[in-house]
PDB file of N, CA and C in Angstrom:
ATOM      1  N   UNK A   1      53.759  40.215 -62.718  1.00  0.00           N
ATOM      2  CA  UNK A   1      52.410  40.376 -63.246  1.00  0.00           C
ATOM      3  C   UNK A   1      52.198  41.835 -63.621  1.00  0.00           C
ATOM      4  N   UNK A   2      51.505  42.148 -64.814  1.00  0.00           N
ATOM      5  CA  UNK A   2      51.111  43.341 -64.873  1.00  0.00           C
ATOM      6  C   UNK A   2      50.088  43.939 -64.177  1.00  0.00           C
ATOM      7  N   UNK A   3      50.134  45.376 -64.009  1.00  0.00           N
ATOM      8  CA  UNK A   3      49.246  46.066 -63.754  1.00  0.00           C
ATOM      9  C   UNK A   3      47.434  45.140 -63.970  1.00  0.00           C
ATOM     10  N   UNK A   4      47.117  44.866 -65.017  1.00  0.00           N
ATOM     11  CA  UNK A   4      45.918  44.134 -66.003  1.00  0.00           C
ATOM     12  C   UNK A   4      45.450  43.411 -65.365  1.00  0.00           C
ATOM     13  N   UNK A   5      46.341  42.108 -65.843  1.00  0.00           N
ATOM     14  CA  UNK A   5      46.505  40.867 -64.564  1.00  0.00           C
ATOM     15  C   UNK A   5      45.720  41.153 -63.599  1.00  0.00           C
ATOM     16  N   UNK A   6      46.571  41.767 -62.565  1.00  0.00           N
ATOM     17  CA  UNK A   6      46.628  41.889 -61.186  1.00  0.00           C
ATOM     18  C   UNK A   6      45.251  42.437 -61.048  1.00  0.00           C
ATOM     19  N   UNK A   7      44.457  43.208 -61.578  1.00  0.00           N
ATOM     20  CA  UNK A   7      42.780  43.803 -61.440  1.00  0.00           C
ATOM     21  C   UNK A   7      41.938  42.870 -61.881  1.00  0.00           C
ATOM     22  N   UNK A   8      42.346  41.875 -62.976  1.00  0.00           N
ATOM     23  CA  UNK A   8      41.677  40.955 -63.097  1.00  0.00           C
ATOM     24  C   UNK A   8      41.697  39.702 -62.160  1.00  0.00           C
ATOM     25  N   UNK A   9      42.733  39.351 -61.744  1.00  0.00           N
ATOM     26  CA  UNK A   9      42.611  38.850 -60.589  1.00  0.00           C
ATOM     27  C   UNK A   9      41.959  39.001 -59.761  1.00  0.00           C
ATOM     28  N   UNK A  10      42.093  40.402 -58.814  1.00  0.00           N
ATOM     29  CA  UNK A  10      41.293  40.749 -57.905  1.00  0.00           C
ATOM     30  C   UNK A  10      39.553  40.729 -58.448  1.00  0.00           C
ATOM     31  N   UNK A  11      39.426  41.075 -59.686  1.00  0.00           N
ATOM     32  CA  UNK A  11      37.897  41.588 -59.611  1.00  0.00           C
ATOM     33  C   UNK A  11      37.255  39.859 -59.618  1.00  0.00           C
ATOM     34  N   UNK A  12      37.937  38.838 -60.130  1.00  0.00           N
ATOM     35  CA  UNK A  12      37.478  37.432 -60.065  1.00  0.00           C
ATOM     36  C   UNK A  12      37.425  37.282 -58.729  1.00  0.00           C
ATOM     37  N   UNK A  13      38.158  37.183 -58.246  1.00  0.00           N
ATOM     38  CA  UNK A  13      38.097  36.869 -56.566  1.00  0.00           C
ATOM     39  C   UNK A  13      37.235  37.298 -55.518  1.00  0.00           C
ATOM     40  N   UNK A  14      37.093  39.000 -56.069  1.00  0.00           N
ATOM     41  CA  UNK A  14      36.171  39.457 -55.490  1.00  0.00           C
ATOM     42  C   UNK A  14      34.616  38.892 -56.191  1.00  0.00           C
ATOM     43  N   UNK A  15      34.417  38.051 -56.895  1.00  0.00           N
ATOM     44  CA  UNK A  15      33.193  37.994 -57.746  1.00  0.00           C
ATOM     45  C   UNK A  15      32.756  36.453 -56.909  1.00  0.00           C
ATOM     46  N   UNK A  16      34.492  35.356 -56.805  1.00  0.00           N
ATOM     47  CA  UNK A  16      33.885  34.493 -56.061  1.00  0.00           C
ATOM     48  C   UNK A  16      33.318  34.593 -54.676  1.00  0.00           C
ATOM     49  N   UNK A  17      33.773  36.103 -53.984  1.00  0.00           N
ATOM     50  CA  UNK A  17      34.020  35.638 -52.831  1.00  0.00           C
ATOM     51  C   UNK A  17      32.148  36.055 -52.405  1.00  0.00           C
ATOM     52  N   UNK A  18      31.881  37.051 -53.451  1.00  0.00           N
ATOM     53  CA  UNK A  18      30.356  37.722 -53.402  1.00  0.00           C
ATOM     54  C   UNK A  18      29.473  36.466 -53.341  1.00  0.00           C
ATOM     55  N   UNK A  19      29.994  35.787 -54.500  1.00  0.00           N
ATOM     56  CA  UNK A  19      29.260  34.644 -54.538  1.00  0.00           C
ATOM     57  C   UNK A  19      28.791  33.448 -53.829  1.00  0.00           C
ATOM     58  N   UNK A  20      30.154  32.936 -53.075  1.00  0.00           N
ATOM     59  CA  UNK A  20      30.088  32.553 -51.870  1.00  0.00           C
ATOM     60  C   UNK A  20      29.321  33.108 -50.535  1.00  0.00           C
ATOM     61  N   UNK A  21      29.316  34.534 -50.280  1.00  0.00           N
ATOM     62  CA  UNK A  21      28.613  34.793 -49.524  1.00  0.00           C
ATOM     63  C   UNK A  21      27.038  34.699 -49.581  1.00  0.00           C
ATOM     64  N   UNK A  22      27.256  35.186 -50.836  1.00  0.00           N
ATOM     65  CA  UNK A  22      25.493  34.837 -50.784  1.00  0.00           C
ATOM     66  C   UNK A  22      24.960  33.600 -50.934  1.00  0.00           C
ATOM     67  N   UNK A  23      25.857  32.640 -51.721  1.00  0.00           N
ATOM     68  CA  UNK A  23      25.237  31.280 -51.066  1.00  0.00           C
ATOM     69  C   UNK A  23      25.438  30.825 -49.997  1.00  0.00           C
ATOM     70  N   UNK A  24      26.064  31.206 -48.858  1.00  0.00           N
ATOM     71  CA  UNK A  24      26.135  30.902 -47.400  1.00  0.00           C
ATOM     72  C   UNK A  24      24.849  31.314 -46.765  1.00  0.00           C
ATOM     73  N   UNK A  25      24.698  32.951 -46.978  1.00  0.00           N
ATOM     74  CA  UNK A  25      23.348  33.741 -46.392  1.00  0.00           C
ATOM     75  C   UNK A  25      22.473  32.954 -47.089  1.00  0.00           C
ATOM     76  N   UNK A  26      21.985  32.597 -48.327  1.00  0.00           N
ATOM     77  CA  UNK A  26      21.266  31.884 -48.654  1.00  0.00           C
ATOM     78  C   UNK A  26      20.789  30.496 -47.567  1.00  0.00           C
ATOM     79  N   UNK A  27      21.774  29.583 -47.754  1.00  0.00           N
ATOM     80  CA  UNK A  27      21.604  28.643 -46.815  1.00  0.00           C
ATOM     81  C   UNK A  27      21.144  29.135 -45.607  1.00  0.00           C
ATOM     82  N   UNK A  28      21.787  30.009 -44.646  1.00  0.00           N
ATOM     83  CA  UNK A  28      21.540  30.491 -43.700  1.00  0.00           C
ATOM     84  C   UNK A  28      20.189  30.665 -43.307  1.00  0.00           C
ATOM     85  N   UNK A  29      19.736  31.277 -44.132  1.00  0.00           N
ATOM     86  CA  UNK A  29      18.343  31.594 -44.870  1.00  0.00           C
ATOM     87  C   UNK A  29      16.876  30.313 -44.223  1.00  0.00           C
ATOM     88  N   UNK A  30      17.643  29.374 -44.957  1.00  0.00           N
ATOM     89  CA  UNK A  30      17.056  28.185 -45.972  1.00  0.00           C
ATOM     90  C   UNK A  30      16.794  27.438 -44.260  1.00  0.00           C
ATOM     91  N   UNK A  31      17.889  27.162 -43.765  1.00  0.00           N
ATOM     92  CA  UNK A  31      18.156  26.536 -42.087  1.00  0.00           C
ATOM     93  C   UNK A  31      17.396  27.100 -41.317  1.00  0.00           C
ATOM     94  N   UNK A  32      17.082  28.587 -41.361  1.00  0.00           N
ATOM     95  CA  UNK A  32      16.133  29.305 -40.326  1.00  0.00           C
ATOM     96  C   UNK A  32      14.707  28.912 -40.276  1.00  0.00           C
ATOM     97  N   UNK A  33      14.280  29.227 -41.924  1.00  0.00           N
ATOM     98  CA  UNK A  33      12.857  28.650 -41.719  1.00  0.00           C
ATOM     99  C   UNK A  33      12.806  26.929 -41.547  1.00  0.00           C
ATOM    100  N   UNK A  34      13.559  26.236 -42.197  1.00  0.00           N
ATOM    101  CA  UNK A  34      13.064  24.909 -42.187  1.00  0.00           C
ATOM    102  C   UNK A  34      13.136  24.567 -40.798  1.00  0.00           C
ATOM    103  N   UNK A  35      14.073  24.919 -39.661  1.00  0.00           N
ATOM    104  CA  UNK A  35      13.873  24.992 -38.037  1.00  0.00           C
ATOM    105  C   UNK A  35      12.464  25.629 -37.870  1.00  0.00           C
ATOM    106  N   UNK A  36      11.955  26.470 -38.436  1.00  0.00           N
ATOM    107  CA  UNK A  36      11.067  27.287 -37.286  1.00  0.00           C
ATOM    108  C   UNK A  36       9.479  26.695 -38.264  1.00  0.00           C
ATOM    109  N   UNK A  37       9.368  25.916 -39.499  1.00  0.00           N
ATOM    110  CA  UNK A  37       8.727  24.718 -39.709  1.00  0.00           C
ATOM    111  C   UNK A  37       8.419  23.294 -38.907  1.00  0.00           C
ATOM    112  N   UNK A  38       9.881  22.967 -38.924  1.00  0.00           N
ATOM    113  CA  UNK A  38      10.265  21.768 -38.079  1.00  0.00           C
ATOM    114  C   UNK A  38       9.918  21.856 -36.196  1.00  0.00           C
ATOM    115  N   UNK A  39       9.695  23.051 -35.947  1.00  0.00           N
ATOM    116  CA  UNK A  39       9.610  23.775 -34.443  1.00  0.00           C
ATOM    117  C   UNK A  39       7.837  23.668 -34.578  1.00  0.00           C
ATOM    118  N   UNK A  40       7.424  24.182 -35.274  1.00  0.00           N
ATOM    119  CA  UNK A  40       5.686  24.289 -35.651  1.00  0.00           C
ATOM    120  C   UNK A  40       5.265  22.837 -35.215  1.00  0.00           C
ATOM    121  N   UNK A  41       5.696  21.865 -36.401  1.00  0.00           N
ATOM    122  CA  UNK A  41       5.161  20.750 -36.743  1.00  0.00           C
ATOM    123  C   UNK A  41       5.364  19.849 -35.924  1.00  0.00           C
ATOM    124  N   UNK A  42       6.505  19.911 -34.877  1.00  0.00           N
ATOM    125  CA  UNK A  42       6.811  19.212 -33.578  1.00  0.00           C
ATOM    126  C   UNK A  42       5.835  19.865 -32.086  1.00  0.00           C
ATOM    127  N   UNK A  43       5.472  20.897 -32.114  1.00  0.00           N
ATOM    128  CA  UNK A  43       4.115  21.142 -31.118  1.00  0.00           C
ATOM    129  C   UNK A  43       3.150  21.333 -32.019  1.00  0.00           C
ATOM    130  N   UNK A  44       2.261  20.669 -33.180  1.00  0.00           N
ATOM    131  CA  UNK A  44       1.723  20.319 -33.506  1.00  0.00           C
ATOM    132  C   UNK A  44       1.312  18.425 -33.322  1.00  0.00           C
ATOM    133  N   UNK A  45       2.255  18.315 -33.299  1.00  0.00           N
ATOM    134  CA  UNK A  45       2.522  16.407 -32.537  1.00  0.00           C
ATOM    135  C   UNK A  45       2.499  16.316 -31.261  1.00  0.00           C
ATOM    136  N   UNK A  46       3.223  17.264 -30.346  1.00  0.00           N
ATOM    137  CA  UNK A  46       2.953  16.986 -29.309  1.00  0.00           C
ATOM    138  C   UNK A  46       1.420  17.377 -28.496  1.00  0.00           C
ATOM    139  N   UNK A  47       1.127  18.330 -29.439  1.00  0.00           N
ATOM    140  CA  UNK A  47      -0.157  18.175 -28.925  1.00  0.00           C
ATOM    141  C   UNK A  47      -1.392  17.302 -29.222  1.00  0.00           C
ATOM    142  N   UNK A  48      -0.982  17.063 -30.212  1.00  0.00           N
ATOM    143  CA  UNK A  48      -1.623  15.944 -30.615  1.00  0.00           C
ATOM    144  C   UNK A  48      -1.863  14.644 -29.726  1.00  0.00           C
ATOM    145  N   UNK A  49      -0.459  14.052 -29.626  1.00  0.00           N
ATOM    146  CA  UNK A  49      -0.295  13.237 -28.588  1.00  0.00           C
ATOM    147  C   UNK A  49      -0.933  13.546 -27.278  1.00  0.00           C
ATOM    148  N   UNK A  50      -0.994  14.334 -26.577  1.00  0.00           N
ATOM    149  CA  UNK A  50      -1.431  14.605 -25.590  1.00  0.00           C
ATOM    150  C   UNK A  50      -2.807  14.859 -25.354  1.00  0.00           C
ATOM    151  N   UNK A  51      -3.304  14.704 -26.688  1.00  0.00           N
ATOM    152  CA  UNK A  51      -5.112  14.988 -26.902  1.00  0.00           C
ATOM    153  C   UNK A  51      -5.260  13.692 -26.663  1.00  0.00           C
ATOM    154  N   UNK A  52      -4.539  12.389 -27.733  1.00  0.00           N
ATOM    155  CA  UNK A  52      -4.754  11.064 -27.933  1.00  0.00           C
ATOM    156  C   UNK A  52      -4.529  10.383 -26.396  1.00  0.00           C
ATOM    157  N   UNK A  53      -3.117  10.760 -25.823  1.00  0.00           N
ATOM    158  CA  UNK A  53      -3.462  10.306 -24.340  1.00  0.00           C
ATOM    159  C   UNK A  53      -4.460  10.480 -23.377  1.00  0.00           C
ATOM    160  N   UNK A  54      -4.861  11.529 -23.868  1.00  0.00           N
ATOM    161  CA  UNK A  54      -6.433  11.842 -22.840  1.00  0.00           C
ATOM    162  C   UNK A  54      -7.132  11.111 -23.058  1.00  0.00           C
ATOM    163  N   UNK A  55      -7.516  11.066 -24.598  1.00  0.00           N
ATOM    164  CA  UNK A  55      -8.362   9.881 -25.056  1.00  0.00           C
ATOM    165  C   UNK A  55      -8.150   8.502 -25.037  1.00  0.00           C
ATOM    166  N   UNK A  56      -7.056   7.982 -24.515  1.00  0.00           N
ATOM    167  CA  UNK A  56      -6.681   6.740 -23.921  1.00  0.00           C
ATOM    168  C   UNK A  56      -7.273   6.595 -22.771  1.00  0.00           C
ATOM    169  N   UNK A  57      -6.428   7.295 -21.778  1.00  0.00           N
ATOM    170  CA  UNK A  57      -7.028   7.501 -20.219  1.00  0.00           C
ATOM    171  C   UNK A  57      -8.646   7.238 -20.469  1.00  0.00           C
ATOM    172  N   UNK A  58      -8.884   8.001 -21.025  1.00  0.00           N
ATOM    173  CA  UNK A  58     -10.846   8.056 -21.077  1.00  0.00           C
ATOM    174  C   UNK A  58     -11.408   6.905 -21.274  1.00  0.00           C
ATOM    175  N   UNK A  59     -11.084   6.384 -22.180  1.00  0.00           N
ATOM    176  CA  UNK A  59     -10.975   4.909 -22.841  1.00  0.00           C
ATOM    177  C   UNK A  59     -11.361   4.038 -21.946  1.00  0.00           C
ATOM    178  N   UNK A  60      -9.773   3.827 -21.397  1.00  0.00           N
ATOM    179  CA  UNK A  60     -10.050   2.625 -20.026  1.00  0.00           C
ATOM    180  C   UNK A  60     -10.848   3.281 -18.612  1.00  0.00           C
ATOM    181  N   UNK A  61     -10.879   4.376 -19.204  1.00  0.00           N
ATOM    182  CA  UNK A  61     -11.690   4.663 -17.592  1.00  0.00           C
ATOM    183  C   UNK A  61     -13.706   3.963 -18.440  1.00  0.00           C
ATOM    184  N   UNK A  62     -13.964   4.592 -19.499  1.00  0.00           N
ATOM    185  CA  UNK A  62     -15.233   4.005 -20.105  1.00  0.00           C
ATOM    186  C   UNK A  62     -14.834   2.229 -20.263  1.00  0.00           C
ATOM    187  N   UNK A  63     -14.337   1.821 -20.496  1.00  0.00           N
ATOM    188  CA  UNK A  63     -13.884  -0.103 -20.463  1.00  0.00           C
ATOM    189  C   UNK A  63     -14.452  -0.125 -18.981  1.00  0.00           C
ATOM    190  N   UNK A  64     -13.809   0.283 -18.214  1.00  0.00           N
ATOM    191  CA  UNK A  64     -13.874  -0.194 -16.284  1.00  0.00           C
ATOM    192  C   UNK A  64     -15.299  -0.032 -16.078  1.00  0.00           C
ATOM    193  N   UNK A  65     -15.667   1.376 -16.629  1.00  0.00           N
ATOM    194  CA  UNK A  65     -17.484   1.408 -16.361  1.00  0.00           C
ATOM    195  C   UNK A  65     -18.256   0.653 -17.312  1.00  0.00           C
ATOM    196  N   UNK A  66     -18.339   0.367 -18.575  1.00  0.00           N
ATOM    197  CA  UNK A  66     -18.902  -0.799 -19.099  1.00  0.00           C
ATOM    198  C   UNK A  66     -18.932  -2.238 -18.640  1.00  0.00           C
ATOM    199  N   UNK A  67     -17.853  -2.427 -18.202  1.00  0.00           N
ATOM    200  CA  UNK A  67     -17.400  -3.804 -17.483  1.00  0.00           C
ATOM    201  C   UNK A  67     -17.527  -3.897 -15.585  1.00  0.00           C
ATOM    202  N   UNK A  68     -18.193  -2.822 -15.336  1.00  0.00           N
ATOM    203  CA  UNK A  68     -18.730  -2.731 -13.851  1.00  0.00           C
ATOM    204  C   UNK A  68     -19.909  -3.166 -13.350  1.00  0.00           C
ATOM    205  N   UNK A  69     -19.775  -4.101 -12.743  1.00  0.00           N
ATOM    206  CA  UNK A  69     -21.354  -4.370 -12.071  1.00  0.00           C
ATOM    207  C   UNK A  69     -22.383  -3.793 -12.173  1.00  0.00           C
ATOM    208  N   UNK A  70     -22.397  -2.469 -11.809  1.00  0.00           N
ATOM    209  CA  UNK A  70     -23.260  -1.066 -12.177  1.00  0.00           C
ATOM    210  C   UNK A  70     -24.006  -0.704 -13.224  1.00  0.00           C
ATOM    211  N   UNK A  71     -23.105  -1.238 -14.536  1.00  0.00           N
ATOM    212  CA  UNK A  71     -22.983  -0.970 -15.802  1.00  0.00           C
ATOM    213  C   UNK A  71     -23.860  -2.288 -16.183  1.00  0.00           C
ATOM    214  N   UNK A  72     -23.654  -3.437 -15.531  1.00  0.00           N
ATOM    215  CA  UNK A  72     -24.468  -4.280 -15.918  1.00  0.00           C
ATOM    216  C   UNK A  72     -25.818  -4.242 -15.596  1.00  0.00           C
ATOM    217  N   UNK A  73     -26.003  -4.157 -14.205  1.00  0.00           N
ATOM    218  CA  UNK A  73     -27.314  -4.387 -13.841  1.00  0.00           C
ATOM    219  C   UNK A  73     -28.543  -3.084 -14.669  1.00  0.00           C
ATOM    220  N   UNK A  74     -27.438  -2.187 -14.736  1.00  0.00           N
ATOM    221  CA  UNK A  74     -28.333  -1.174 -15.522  1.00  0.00           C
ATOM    222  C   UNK A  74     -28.809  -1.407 -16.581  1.00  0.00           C
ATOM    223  N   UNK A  75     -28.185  -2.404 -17.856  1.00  0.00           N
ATOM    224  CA  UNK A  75     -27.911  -2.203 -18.931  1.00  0.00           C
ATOM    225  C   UNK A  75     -28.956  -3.574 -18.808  1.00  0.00           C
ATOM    226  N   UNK A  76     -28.992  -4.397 -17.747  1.00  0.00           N
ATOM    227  CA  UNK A  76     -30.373  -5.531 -17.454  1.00  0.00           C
ATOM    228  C   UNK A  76     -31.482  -4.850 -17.597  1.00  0.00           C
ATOM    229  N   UNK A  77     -31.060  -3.904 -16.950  1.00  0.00           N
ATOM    230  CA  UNK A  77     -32.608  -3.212 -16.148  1.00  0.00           C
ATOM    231  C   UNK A  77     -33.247  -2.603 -17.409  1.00  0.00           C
ATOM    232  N   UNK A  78     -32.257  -1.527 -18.406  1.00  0.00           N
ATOM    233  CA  UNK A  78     -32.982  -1.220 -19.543  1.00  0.00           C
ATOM    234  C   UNK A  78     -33.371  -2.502 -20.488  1.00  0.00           C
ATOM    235  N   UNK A  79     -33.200  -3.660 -20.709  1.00  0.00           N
ATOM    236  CA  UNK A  79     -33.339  -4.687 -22.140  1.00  0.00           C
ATOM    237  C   UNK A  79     -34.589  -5.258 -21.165  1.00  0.00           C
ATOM    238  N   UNK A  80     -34.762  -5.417 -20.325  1.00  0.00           N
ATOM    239  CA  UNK A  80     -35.851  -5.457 -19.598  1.00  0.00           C
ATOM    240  C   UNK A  80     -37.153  -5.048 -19.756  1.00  0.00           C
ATOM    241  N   UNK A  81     -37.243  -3.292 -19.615  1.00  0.00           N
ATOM    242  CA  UNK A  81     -37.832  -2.362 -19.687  1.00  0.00           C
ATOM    243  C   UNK A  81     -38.197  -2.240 -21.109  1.00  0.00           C
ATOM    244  N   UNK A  82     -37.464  -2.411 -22.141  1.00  0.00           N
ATOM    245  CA  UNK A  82     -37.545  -2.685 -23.871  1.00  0.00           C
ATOM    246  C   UNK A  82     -38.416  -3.776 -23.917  1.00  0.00           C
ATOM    247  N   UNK A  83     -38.102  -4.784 -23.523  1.00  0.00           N
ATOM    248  CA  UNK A  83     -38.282  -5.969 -23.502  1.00  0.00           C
ATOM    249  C   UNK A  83     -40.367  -5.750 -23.035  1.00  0.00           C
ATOM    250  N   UNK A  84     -40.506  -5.444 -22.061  1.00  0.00           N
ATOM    251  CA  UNK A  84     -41.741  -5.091 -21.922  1.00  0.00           C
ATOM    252  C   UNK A  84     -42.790  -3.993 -22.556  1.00  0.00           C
ATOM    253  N   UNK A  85     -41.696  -2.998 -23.550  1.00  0.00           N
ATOM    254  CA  UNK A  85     -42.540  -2.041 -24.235  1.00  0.00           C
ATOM    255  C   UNK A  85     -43.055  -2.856 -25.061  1.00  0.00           C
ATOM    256  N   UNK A  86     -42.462  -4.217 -25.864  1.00  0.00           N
ATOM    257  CA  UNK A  86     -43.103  -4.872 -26.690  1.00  0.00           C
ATOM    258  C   UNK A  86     -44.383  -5.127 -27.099  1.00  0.00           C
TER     259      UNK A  86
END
């Protein structure tokens, strides 16, 4: 190979290899944020969830007191009391 050649060679090689790197760092790049998105938006759900479980719990704890004896006679006692503002 000549002298010629041989620099042209190298300067291609060196052009892929630039190139390659920076589309690696690129990617590299690209993987960091979409993790630290994907990291956000997953304790954004879990908290979520954990609001909605409260509000479950609450739920059946308000079901048990609507559906309690307590809950009834009271709820007599006011349609009653209506019942006579008439």
């Amino acid at each position: 190979m000549t002298q010629e050649k041989m620099r042209k060679v190298i300067s291609a090689s060196v052009a892929a290899a630039t190139l390659l790197l920076v589309i690696l760092l690129g990617f590299l790049v690209y993987q960091g944020i979409r993790g630290a998105v994907l990291d956000k938006r997953i304790a954004k759900l879990e908290t979520e969830i954990a609001v909605l479980e409260e509000q479950l719990e609450t739920g059946e704890k308000d079901v048990a007191f609507y559906e309690s004896e307590a809950y009834l006679k009271w709820a007599i006692e006011e349609l009653k009391a209506l019942k006579g503002q008439r």
